[in-house]
Protein backbone atom coordinates (compact mmCIF):
# COMPACT_ATOMS: atom_id res chain seq x y z
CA UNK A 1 3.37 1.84 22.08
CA UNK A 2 2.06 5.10 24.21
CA UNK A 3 2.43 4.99 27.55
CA UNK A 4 0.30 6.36 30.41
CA UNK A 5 2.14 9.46 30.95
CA UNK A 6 1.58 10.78 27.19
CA UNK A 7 -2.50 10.29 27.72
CA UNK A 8 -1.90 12.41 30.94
CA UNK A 9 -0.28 14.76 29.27
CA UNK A 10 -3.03 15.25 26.57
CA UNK A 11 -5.49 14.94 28.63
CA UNK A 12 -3.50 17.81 30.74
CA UNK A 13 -3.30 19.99 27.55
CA UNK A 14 -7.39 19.42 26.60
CA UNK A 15 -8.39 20.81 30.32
CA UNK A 16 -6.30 23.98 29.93
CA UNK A 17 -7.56 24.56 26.59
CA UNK A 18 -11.42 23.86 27.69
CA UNK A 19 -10.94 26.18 30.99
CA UNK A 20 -8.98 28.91 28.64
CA UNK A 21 -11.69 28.58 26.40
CA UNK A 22 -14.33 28.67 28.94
CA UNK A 23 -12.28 31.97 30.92
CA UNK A 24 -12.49 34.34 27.48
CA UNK A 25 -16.09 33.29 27.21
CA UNK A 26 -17.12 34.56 30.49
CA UNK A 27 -14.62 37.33 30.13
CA UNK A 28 -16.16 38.70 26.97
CA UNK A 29 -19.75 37.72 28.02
CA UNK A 30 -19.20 40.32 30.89
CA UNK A 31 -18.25 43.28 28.60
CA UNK A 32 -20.16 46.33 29.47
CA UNK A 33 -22.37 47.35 26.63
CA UNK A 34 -20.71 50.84 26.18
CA UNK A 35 -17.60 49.06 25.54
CA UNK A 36 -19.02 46.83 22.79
CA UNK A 37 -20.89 48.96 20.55
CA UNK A 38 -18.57 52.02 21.23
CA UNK A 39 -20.49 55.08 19.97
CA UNK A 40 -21.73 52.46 16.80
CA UNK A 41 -24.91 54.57 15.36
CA UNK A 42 -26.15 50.45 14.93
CA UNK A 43 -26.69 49.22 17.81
CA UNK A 44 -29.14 45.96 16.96
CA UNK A 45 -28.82 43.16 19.15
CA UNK A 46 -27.08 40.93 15.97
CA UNK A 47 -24.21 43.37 16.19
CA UNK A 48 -23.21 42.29 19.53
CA UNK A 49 -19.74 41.25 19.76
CA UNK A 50 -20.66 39.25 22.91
CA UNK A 51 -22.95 36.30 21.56
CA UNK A 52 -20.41 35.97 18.68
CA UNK A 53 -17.59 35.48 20.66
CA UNK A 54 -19.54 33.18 23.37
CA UNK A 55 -21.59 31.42 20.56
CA UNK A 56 -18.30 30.81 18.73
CA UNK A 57 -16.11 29.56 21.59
CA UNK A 58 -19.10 27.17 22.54
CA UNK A 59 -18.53 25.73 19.37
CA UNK A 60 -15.03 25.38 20.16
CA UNK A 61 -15.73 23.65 23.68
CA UNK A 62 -18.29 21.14 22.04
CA UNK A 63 -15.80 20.37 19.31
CA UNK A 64 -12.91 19.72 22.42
CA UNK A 65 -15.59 17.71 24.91
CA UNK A 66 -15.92 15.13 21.94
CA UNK A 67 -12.79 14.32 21.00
């Protein structure tokens, strides 16, 4: 049998995670561009680091809101 406390303590544990998550998306999203492409001779718009990183850790955010 679980009790109460070890669904508060999960639920504890997914809230950090989605706000940790959610912190290093904003973070990254607010890179300067000079500091992303760094003297890169390619500079398309596919090569940005910043909609990987906030792409991928939307993923990540989806995946923790439905479970």
């Amino acid at each position: 049998m679980i009790n109460w406390t070890t669904w508060s303590y999960l639920a504890l544990a997914k809230w950090i995670s989605l706000l940790t998550f959610t912190a290093v998306a904003i973070w990254a999203a607010l890179r300067p561009k000079s500091f992303v492409y760094h003297e890169s001779p390619n500079q398309k718009r596919w090569r940005d680091l910043r909609i990987w990183s906030v792409l991928l850790l939307a993923v990540q955010i989806a995946i923790y809101l439905a479970l």
